[in-house]
PDB file of N, CA and C in Angstrom:
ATOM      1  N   UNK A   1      25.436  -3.384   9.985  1.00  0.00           N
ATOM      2  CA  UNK A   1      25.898  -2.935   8.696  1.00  0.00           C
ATOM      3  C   UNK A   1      25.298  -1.563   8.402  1.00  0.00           C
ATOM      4  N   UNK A   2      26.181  -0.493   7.869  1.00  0.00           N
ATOM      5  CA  UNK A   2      25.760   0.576   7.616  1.00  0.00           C
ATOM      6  C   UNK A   2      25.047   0.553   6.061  1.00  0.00           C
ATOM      7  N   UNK A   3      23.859   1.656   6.229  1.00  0.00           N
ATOM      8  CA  UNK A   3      23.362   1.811   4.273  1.00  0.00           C
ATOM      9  C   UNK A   3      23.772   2.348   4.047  1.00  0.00           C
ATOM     10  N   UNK A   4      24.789   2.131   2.597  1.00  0.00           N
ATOM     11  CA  UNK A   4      25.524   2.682   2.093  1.00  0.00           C
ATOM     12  C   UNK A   4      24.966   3.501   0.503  1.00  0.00           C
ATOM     13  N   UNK A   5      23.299   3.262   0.636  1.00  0.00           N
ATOM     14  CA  UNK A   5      22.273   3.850  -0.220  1.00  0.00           C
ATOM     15  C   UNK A   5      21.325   5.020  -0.257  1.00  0.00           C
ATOM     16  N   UNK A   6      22.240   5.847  -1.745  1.00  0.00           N
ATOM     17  CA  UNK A   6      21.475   7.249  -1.303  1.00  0.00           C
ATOM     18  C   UNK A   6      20.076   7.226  -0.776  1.00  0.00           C
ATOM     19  N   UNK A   7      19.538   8.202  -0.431  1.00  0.00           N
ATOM     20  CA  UNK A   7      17.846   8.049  -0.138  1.00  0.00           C
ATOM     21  C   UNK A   7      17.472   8.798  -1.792  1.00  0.00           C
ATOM     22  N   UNK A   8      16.155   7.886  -2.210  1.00  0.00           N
ATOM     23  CA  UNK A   8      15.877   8.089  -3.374  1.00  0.00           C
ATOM     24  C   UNK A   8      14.842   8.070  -3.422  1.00  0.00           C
ATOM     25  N   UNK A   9      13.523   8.719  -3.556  1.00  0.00           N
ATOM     26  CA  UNK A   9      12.211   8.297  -3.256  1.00  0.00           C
ATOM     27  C   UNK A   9      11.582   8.420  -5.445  1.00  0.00           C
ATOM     28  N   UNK A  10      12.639   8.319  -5.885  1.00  0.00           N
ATOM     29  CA  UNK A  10      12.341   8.505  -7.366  1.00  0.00           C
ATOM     30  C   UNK A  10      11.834   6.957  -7.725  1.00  0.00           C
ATOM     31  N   UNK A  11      12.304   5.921  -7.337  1.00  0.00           N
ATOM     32  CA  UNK A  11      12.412   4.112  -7.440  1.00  0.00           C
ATOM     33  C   UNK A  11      11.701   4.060  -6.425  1.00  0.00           C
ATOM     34  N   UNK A  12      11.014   4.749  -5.133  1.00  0.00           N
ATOM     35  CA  UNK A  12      10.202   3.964  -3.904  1.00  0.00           C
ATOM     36  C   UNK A  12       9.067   3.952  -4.906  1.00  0.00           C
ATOM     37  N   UNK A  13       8.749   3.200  -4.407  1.00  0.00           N
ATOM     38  CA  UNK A  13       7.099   2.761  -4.759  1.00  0.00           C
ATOM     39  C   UNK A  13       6.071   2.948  -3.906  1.00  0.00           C
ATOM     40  N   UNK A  14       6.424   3.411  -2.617  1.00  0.00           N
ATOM     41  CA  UNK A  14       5.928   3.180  -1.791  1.00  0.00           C
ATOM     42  C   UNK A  14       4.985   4.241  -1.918  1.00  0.00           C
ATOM     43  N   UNK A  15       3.504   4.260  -1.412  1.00  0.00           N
ATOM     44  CA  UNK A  15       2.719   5.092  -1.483  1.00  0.00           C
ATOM     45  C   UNK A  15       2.224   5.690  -0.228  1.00  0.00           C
ATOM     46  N   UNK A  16       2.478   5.015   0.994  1.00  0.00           N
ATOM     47  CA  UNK A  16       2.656   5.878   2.005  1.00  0.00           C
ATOM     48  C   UNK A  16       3.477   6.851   2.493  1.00  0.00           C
ATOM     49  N   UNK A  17       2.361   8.079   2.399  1.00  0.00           N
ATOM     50  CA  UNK A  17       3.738   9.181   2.375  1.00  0.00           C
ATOM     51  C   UNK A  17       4.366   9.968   4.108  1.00  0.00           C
ATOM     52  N   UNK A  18       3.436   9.337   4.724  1.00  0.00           N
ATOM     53  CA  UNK A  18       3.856   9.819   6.335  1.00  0.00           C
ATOM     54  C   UNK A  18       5.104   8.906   6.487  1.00  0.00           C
ATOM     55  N   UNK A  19       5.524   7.546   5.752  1.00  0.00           N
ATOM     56  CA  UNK A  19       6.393   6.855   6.397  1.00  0.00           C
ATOM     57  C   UNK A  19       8.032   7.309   6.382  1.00  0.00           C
ATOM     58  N   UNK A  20       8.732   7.330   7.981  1.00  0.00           N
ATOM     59  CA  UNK A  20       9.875   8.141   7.248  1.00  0.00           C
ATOM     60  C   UNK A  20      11.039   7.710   6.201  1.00  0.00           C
ATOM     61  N   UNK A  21      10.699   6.319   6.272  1.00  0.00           N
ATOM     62  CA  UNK A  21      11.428   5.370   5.820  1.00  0.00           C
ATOM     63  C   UNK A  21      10.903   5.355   4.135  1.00  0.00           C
ATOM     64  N   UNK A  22      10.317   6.101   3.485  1.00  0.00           N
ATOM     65  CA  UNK A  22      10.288   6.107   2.084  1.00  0.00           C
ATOM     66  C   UNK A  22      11.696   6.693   1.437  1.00  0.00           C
ATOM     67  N   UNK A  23      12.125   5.743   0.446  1.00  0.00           N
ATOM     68  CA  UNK A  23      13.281   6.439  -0.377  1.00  0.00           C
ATOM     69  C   UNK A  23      14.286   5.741  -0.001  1.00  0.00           C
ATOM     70  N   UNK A  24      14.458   5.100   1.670  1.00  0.00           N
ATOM     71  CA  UNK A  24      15.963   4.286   2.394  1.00  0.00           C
ATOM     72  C   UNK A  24      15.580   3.221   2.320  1.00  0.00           C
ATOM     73  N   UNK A  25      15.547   2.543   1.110  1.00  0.00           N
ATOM     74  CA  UNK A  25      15.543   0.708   1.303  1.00  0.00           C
ATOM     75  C   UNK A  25      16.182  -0.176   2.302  1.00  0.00           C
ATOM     76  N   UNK A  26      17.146   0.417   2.996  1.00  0.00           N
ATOM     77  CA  UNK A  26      17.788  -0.040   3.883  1.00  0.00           C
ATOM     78  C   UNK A  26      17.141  -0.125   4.947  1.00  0.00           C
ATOM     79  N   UNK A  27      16.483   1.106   5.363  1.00  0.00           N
ATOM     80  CA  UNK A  27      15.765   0.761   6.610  1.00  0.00           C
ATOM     81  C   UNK A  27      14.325   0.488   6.495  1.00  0.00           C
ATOM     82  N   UNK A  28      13.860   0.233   5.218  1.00  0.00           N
ATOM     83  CA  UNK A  28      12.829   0.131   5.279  1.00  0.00           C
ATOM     84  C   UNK A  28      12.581  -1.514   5.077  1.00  0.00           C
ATOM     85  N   UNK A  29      13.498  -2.427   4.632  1.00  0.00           N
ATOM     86  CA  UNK A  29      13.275  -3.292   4.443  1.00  0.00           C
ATOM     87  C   UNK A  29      13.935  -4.115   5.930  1.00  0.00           C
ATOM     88  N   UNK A  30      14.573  -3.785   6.671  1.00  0.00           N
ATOM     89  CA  UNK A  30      14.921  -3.508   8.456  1.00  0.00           C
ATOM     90  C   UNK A  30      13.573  -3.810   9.340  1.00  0.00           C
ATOM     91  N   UNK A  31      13.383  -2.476   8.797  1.00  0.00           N
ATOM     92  CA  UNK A  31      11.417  -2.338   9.683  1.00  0.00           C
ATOM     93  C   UNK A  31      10.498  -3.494   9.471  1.00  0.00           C
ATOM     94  N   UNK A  32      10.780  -3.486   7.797  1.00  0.00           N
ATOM     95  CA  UNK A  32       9.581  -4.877   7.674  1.00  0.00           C
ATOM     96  C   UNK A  32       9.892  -5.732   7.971  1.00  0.00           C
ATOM     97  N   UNK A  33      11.275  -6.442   8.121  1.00  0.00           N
ATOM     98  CA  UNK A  33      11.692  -7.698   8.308  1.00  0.00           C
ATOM     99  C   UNK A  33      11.803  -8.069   9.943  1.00  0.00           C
ATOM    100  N   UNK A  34      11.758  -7.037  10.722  1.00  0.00           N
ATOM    101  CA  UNK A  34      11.641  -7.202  11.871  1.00  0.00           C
ATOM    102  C   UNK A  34      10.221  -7.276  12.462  1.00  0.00           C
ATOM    103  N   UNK A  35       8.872  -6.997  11.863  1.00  0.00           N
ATOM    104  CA  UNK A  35       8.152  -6.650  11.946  1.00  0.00           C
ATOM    105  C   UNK A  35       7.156  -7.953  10.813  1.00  0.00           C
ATOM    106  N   UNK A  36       8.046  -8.757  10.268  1.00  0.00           N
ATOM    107  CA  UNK A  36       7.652 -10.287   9.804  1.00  0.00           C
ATOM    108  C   UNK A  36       6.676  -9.651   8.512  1.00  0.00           C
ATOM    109  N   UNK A  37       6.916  -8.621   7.954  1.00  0.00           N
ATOM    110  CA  UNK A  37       6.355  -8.223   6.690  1.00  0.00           C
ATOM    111  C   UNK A  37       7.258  -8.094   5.555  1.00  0.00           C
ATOM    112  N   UNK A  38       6.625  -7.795   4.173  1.00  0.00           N
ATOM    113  CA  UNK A  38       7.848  -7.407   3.308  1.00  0.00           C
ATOM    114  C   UNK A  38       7.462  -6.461   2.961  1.00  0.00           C
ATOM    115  N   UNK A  39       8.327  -5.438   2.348  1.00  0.00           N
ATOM    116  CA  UNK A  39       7.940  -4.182   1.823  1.00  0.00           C
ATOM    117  C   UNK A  39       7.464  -3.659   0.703  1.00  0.00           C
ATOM    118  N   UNK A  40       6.340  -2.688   0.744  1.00  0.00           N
ATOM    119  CA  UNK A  40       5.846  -2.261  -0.212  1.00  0.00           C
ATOM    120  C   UNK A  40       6.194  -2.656  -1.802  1.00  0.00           C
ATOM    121  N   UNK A  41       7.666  -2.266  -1.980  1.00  0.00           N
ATOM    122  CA  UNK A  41       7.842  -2.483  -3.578  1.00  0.00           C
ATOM    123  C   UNK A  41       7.723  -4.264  -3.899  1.00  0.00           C
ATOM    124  N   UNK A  42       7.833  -4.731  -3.227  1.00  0.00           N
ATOM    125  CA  UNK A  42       7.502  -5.758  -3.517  1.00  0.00           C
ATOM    126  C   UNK A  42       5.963  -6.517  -4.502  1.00  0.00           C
ATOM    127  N   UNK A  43       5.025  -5.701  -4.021  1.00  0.00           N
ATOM    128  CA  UNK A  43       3.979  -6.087  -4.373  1.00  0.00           C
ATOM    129  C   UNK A  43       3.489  -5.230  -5.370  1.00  0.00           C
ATOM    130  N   UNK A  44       2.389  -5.530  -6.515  1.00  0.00           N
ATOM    131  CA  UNK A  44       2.054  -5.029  -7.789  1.00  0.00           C
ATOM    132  C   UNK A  44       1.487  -3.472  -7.248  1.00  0.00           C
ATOM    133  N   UNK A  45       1.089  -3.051  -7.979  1.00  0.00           N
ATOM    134  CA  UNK A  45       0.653  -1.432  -7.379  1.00  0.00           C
ATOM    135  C   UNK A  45      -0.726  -1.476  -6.517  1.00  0.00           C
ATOM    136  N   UNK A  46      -1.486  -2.242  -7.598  1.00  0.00           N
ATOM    137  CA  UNK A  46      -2.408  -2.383  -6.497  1.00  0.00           C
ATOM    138  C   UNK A  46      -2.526  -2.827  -5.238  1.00  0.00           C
ATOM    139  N   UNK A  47      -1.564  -3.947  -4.825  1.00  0.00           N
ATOM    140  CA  UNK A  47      -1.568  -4.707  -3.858  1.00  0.00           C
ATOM    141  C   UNK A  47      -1.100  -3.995  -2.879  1.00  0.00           C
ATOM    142  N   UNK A  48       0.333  -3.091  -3.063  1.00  0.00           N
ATOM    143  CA  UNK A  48       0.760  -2.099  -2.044  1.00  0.00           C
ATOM    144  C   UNK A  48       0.201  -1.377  -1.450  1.00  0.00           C
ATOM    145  N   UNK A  49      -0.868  -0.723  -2.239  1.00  0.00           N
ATOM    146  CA  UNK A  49      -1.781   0.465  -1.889  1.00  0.00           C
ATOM    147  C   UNK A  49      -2.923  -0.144  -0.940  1.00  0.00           C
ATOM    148  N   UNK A  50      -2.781  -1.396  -0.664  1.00  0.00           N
ATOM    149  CA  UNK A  50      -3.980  -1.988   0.554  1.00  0.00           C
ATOM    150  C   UNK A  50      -2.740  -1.543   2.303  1.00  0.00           C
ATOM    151  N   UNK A  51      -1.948  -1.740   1.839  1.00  0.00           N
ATOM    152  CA  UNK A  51      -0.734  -1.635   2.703  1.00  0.00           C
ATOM    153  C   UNK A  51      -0.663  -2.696   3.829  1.00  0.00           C
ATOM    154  N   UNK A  52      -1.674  -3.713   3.656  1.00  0.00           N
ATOM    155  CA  UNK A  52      -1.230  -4.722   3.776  1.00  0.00           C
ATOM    156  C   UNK A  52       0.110  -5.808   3.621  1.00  0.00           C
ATOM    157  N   UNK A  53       1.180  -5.144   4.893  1.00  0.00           N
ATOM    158  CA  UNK A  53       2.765  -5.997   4.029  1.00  0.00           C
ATOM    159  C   UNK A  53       2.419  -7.836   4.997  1.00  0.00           C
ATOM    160  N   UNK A  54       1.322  -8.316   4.827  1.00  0.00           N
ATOM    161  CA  UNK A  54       1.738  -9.805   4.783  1.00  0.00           C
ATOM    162  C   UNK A  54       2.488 -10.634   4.303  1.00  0.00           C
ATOM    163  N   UNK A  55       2.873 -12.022   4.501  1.00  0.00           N
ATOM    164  CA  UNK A  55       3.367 -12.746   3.380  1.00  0.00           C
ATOM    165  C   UNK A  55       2.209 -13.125   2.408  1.00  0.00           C
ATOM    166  N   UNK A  56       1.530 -13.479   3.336  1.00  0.00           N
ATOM    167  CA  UNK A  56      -0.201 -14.061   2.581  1.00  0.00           C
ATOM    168  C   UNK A  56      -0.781 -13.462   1.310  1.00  0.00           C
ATOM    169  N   UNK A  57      -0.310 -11.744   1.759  1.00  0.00           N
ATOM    170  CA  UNK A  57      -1.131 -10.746   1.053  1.00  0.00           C
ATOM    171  C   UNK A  57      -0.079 -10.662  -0.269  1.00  0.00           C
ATOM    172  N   UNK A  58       1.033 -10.557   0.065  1.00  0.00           N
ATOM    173  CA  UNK A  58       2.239 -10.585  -1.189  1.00  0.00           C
ATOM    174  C   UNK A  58       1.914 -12.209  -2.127  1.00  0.00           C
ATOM    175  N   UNK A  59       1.490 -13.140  -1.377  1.00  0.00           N
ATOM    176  CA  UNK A  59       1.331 -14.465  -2.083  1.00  0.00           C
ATOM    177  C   UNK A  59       0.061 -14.279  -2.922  1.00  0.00           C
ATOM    178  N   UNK A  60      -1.039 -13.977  -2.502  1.00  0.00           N
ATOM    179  CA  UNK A  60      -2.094 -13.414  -2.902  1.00  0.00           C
ATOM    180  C   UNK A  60      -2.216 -12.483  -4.310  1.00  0.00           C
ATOM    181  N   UNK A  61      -1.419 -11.334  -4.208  1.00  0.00           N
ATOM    182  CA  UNK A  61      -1.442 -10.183  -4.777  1.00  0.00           C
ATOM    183  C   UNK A  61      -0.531 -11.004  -6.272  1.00  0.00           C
ATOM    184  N   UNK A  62       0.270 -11.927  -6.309  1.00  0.00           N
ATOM    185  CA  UNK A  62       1.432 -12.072  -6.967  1.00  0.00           C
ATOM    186  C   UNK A  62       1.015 -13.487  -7.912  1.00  0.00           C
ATOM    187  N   UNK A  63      -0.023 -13.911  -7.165  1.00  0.00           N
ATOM    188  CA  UNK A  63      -0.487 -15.441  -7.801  1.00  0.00           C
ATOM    189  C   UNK A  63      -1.922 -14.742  -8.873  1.00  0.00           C
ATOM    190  N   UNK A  64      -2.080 -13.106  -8.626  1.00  0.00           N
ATOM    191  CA  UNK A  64      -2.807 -12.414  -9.620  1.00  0.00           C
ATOM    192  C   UNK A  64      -2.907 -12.753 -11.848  1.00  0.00           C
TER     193      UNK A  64
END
């Protein structure tokens, strides 16, 4: 399936800024899911910024 989603890094949350995948939810949520993580926006601000994408760490961060 093609992303049919502008790149927007105004809504990323993401705070890693080397990653190229900031702004394309499409492929960024691709990467993590292949890679058995979830992505950054998912988790509270603080929790992202460990960059820890576990499930554990998202269960963790969210049961806050």
């Amino acid at each position: 399936m093609e992303c049919i989603s502008k790149r927007s890094l105004e809504h990323c949350t993401c705070t890693y800024a080397a990653c190229d995948k900031r702004g394309s939810c499409c492929k960024c949520v691709v990467y993590h899911r292949e890679k058995g993580e979830i992505p950054g926006c998912f988790f509270s601000p603080e929790g992202e910024r460990t960059y820890d994408r576990s499930i554990a760490s998202l269960i963790l961060d969210r049961s806050c």
